[in-house]
C-alpha atoms as a PDB file:
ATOM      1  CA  UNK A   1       0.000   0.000   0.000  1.00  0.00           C
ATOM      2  CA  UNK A   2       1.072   3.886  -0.631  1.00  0.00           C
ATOM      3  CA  UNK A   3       1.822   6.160   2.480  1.00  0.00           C
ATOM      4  CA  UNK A   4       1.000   9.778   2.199  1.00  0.00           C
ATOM      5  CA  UNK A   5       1.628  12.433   4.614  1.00  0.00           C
ATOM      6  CA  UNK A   6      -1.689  14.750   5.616  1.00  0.00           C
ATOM      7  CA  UNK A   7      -0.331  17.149   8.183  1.00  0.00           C
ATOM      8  CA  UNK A   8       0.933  14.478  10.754  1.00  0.00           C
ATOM      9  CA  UNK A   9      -1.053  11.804   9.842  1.00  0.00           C
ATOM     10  CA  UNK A  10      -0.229   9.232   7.355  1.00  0.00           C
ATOM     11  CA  UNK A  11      -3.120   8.938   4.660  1.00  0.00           C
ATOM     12  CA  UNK A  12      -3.053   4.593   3.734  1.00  0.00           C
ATOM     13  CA  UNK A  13      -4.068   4.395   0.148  1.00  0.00           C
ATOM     14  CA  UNK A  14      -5.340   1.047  -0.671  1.00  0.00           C
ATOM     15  CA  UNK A  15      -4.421  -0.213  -4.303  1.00  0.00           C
ATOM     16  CA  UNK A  16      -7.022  -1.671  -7.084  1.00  0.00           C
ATOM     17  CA  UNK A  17      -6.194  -5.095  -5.969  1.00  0.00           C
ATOM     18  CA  UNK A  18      -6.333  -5.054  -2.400  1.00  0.00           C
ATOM     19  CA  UNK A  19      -9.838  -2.857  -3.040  1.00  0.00           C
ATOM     20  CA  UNK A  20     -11.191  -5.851  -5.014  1.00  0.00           C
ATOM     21  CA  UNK A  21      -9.603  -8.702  -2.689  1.00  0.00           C
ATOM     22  CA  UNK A  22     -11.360  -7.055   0.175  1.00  0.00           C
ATOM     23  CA  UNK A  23     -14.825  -7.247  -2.115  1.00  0.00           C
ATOM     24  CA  UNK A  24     -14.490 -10.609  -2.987  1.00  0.00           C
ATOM     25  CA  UNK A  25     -14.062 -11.599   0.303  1.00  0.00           C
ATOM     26  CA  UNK A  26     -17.058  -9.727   1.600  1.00  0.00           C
ATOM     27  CA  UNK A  27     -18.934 -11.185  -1.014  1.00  0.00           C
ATOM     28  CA  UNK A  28     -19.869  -7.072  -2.444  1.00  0.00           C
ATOM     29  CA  UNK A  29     -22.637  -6.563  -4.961  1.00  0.00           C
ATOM     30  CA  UNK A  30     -21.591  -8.072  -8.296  1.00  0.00           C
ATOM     31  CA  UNK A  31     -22.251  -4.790  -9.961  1.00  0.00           C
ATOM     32  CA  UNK A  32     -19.753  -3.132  -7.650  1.00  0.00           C
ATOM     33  CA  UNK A  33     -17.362  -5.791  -8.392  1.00  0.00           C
ATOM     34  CA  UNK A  34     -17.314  -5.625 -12.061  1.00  0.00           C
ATOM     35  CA  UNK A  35     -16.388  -1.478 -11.260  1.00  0.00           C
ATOM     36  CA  UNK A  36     -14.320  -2.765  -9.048  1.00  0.00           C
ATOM     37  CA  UNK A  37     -12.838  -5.151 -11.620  1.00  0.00           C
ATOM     38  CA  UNK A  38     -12.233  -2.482 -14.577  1.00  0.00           C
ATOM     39  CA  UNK A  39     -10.356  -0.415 -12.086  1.00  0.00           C
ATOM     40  CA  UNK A  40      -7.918  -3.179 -11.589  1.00  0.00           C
ATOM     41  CA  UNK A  41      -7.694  -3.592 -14.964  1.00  0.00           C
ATOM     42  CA  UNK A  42      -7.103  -0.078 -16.057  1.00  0.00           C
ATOM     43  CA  UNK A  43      -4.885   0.471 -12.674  1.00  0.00           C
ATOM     44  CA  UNK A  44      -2.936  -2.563 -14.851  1.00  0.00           C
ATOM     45  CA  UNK A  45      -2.502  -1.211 -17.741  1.00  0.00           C
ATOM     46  CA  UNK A  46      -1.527   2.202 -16.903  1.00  0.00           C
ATOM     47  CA  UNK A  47       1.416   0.299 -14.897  1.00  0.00           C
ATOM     48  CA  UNK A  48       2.510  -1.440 -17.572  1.00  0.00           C
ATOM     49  CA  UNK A  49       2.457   2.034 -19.716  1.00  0.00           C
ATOM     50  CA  UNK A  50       4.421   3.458 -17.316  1.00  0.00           C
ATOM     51  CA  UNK A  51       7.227   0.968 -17.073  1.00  0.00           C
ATOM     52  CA  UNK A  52       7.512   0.890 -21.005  1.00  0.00           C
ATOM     53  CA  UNK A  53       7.719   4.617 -20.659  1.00  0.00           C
ATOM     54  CA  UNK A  54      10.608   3.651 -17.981  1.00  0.00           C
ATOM     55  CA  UNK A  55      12.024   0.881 -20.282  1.00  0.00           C
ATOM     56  CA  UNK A  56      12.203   2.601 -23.483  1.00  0.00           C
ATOM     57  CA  UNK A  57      13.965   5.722 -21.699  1.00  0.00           C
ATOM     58  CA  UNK A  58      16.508   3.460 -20.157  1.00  0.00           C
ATOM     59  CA  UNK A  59      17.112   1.373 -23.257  1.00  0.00           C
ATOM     60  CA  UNK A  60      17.595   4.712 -25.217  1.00  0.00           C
ATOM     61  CA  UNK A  61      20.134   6.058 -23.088  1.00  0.00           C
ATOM     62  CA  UNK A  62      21.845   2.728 -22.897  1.00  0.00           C
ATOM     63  CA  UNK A  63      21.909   1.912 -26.806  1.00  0.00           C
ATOM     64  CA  UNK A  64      24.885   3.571 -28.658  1.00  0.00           C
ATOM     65  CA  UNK A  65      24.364   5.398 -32.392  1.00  0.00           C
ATOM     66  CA  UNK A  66      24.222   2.905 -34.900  1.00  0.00           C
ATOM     67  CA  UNK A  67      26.588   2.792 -37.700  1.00  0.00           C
ATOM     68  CA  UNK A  68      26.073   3.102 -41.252  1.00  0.00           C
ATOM     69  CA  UNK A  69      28.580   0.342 -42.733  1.00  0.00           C
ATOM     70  CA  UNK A  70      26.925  -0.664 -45.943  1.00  0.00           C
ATOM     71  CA  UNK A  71      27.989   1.617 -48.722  1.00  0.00           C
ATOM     72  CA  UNK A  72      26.064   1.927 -52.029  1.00  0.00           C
ATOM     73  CA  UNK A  73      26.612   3.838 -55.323  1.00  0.00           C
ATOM     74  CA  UNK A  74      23.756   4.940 -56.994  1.00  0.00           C
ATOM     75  CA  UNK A  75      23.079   6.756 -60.492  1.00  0.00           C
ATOM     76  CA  UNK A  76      25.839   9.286 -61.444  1.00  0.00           C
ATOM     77  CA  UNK A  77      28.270   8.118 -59.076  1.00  0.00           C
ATOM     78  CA  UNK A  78      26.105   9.407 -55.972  1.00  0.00           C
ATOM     79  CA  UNK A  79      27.126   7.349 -52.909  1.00  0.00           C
ATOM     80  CA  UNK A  80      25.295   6.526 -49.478  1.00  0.00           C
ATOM     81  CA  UNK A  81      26.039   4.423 -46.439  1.00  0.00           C
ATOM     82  CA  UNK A  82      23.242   2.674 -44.242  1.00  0.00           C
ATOM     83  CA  UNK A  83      23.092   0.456 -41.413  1.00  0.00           C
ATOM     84  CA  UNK A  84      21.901  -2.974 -42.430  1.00  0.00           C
ATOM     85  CA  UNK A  85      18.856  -4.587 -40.758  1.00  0.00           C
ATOM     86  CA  UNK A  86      20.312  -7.412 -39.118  1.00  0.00           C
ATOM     87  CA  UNK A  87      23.404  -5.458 -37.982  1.00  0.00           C
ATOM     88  CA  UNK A  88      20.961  -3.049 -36.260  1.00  0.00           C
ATOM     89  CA  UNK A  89      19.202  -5.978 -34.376  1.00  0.00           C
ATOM     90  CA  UNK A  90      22.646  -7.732 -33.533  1.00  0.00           C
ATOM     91  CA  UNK A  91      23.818  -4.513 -32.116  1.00  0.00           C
ATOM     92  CA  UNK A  92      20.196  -3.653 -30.431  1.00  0.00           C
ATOM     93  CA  UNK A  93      19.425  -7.103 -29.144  1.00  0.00           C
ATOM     94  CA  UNK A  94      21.305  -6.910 -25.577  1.00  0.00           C
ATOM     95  CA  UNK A  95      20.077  -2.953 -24.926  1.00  0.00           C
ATOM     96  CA  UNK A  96      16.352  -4.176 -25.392  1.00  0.00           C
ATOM     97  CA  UNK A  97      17.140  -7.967 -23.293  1.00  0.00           C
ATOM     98  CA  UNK A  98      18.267  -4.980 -20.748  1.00  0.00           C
ATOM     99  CA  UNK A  99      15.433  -3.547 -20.349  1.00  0.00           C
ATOM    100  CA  UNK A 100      12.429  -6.147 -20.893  1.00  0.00           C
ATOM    101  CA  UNK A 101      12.182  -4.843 -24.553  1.00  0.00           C
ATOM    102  CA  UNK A 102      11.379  -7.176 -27.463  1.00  0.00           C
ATOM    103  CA  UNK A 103      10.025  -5.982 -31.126  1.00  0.00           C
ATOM    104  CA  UNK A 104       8.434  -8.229 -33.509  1.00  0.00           C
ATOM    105  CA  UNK A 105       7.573  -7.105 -37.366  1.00  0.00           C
ATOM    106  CA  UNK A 106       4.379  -7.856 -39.372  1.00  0.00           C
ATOM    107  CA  UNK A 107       3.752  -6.241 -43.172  1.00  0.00           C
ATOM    108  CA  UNK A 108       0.726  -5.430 -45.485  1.00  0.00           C
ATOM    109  CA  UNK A 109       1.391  -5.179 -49.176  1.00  0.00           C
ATOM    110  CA  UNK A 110      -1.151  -2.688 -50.715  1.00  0.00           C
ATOM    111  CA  UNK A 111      -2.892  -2.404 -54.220  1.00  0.00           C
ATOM    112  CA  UNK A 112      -1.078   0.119 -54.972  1.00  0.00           C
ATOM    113  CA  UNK A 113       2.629  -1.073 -54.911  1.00  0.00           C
ATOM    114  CA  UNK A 114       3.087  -0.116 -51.719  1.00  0.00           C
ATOM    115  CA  UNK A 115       4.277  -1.552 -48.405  1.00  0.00           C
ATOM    116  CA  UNK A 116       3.802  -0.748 -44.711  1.00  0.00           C
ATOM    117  CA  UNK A 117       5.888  -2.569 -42.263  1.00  0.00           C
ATOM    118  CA  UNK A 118       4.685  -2.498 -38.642  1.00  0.00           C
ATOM    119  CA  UNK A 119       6.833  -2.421 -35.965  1.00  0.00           C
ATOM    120  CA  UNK A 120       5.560  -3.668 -31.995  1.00  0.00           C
ATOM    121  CA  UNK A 121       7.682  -2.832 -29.255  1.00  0.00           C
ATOM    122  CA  UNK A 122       6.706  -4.956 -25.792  1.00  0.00           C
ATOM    123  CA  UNK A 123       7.579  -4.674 -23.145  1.00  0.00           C
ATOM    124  CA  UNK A 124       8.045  -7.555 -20.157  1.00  0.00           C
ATOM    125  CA  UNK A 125       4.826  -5.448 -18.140  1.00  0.00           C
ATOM    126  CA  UNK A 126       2.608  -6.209 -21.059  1.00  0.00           C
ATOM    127  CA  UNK A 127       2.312  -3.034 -22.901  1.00  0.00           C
ATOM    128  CA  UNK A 128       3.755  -2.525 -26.521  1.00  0.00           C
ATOM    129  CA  UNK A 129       3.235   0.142 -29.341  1.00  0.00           C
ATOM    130  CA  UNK A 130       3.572   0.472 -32.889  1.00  0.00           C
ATOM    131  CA  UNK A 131       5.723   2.146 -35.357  1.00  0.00           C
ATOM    132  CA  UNK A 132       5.006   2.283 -38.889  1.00  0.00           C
ATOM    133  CA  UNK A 133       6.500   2.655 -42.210  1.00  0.00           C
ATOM    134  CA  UNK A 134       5.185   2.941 -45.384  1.00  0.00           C
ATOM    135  CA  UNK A 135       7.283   3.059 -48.936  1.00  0.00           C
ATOM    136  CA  UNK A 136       6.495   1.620 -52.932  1.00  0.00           C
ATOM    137  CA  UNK A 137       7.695  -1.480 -54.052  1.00  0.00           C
ATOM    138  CA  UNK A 138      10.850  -0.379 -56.637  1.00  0.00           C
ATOM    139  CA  UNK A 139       9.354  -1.789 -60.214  1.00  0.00           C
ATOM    140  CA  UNK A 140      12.156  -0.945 -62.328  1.00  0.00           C
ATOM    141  CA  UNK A 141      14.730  -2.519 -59.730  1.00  0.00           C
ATOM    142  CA  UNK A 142      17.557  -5.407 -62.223  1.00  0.00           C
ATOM    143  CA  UNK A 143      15.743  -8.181 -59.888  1.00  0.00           C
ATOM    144  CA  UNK A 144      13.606 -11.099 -59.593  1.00  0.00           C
ATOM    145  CA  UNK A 145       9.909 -10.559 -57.604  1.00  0.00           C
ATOM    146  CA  UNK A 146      11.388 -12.133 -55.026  1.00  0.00           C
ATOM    147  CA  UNK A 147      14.600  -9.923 -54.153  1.00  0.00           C
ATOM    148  CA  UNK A 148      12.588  -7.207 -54.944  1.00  0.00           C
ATOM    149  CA  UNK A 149       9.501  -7.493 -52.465  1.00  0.00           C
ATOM    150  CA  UNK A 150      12.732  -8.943 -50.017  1.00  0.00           C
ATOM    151  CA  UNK A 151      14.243  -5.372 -50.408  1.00  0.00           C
ATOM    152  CA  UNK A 152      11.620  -3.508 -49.633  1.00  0.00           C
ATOM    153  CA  UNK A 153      10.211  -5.621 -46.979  1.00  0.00           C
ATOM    154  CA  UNK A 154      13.719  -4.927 -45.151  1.00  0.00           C
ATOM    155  CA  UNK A 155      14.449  -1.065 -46.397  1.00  0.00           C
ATOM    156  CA  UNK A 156      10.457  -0.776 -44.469  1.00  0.00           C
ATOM    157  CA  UNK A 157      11.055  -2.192 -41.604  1.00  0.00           C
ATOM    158  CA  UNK A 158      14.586  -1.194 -41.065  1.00  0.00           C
ATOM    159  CA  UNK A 159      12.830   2.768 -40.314  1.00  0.00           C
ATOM    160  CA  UNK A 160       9.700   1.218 -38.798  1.00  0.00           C
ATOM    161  CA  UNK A 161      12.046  -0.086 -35.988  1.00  0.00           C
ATOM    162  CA  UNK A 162      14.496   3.097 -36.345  1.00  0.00           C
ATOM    163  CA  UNK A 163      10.939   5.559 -35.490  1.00  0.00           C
ATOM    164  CA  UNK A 164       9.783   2.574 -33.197  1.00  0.00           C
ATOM    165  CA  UNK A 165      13.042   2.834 -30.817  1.00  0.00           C
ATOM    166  CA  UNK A 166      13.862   6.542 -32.133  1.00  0.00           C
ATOM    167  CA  UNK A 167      17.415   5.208 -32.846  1.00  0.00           C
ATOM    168  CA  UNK A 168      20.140   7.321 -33.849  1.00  0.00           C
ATOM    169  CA  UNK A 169      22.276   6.901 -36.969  1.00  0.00           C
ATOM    170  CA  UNK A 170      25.938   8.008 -37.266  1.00  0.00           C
ATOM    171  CA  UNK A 171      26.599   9.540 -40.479  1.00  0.00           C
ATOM    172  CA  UNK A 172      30.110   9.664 -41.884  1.00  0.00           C
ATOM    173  CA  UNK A 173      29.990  13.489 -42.761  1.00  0.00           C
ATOM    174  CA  UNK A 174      27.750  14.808 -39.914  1.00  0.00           C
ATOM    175  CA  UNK A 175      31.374  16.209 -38.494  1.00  0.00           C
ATOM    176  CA  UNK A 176      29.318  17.053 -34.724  1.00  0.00           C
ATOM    177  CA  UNK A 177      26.763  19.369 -36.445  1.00  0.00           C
ATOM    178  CA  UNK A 178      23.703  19.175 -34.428  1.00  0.00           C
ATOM    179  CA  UNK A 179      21.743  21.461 -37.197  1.00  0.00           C
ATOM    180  CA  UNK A 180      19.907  19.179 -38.589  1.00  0.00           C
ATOM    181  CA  UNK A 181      16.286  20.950 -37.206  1.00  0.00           C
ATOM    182  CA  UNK A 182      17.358  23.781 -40.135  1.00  0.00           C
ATOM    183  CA  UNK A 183      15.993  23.376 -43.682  1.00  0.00           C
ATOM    184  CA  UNK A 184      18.068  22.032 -46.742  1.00  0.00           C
ATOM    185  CA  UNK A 185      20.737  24.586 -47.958  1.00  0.00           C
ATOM    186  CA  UNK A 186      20.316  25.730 -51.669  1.00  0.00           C
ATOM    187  CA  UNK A 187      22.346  22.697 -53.535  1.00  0.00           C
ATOM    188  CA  UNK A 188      20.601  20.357 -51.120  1.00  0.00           C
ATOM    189  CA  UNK A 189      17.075  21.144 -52.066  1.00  0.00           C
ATOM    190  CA  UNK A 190      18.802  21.837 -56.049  1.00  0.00           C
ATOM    191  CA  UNK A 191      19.679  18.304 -55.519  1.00  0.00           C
ATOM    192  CA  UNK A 192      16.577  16.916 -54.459  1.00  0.00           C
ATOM    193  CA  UNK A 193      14.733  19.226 -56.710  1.00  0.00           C
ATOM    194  CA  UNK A 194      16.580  17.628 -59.983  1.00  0.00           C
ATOM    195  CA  UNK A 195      16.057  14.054 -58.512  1.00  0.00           C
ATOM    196  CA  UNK A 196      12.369  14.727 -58.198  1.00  0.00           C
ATOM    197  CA  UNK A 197      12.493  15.507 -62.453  1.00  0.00           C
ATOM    198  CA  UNK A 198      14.561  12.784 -62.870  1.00  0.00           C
ATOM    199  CA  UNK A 199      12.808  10.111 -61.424  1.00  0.00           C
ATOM    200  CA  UNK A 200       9.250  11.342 -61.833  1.00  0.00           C
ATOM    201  CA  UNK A 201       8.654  11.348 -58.620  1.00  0.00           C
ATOM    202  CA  UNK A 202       5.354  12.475 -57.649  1.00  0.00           C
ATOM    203  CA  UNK A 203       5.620  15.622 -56.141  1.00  0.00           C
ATOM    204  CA  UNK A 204       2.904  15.794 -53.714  1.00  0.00           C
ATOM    205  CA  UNK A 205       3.402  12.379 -52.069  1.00  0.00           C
ATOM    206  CA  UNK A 206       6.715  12.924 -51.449  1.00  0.00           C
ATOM    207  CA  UNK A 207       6.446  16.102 -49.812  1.00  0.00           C
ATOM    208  CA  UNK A 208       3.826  14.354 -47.712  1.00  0.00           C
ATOM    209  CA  UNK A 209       6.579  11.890 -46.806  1.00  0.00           C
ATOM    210  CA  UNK A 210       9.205  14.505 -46.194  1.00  0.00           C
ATOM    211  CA  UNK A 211       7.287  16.042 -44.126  1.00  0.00           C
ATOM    212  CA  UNK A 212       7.196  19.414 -45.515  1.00  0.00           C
ATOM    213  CA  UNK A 213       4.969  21.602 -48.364  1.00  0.00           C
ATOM    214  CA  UNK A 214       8.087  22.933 -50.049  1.00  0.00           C
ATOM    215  CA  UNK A 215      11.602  21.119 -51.188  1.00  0.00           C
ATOM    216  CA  UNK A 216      13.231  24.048 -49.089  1.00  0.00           C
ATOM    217  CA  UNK A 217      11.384  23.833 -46.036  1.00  0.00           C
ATOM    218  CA  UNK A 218      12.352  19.540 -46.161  1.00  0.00           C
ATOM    219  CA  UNK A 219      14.841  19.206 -43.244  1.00  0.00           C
ATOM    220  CA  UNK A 220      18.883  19.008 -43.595  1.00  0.00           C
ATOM    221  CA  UNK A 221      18.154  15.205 -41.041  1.00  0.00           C
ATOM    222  CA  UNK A 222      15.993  14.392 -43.566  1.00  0.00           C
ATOM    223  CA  UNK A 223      17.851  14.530 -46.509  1.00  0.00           C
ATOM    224  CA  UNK A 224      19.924  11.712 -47.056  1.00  0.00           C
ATOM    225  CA  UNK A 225      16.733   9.894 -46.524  1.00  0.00           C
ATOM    226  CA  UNK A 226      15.142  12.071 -49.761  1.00  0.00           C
ATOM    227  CA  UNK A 227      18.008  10.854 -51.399  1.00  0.00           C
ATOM    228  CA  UNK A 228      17.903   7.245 -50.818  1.00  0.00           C
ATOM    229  CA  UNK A 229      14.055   6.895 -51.495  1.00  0.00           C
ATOM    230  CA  UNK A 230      14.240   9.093 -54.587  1.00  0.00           C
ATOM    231  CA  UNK A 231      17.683   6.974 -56.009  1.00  0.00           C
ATOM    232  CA  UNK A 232      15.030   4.129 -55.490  1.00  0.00           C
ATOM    233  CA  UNK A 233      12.576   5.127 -57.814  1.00  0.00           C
ATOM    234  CA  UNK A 234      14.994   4.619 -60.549  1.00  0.00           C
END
């Protein structure tokens, strides 16, 4: 039970549980007891919300920035780096064991070519929430229909678990700058601007997904992902 001080008096607050023990063995109404009932159970889950508040805050200060080993050259010579699916797990795995954390994935292809991957984060307490991600399956991709739904299927749910977790990301010419609140300089959003053209892009959804109404107002931490899912369209 929870102590409280009232002047010099100590107020005894009975918990949900011991409240509905106490009914049960009084035998109470049964219409009190089912009140009695849903208070446990929301007195439950508002526990379990709080320690995977707890859990997620201590597994995010634990888990280091992940790296970004995999590099990949795309049209004109432009280059990228990203951190590989598994090697984010491997390197996630013993932060979220830590702290009671486990994530599972599920996906939903759509009519239109696209795919969401869903991302559930439990935790030991019994709550969990979901992240999710939503980009097209690449068409004009040199593969089979098989490597290609396999890319996407892991390009999706690599930032459904990156939102999920709000992991971090080292990036090779960051150089310390913590600017990356601050729109797109002028050959960034020239960049993204002639990638847009090139691809055919449409131009609406993708500033939907970039989160802004204008290529300049589109975020300098946002940009090497423009890049990456525009050099996709391809």
């Amino acid at each position: 039970m929870l102590g409280k001080k009232s002047g010099s008096k100590a107020l005894v607050v009975a918990t949900p549980m011991e409240l509905l023990a106490e009914a049960v063995h009084k035998d109470m109404d049964p219409d009190k007891l089912e009140k009695l009932m849903t208070l446990q159970e929301r007195w439950i889950a508002n526990e379990a919300k709080r320690d995977y508040g707890a859990a997620l805050a201590g597994f995010q200060a634990d888990c280091p920035s992940i790296p970004c080993t995999r590099e990949v050259t795309g049209a004109k010579g432009f280059s990228y780096k990203y951190a590989p699916l598994d090697a984010i797990q491997e390197l996630i795995r013993p932060h979220l064991k830590e702290w009671g954390l486990s994530v599972t994935f599920s996906t939903k292809m759509h009519a239109d070519g696209y795919l969401t991957a869903f991302c559930r984060v439990s935790q030991i307490s019994g709550h969990s929430e979901v992240s999710e991600f939503t980009c097209p399956v690449d068409r004009d991709m040199a593969v089979n229909d098989s490597q290609r739904q396999g890319s996407v299927n892991s390009y999706a749910k690599r930032y459904a678990l990156g939102n999920a977790l709000n992991l971090a990301f080292e990036r090779e010419d960051d150089d310390g700058d913590s600017g990356g609140n601050k729109p797109v300089d002028a050959e960034q959003a020239a960049n993204i601007e002639a990638l847009v053209t090139e691809v055919g892009a449409d131009r609406a959804r993708f500033l939907t997904w970039a989160g802004a109404s204008v290529i300049a107002n589109i975020l300098v931490s946002k940009y090497d992902e423009c890049i990456i899912e525009l050099e996709r369209k391809r």
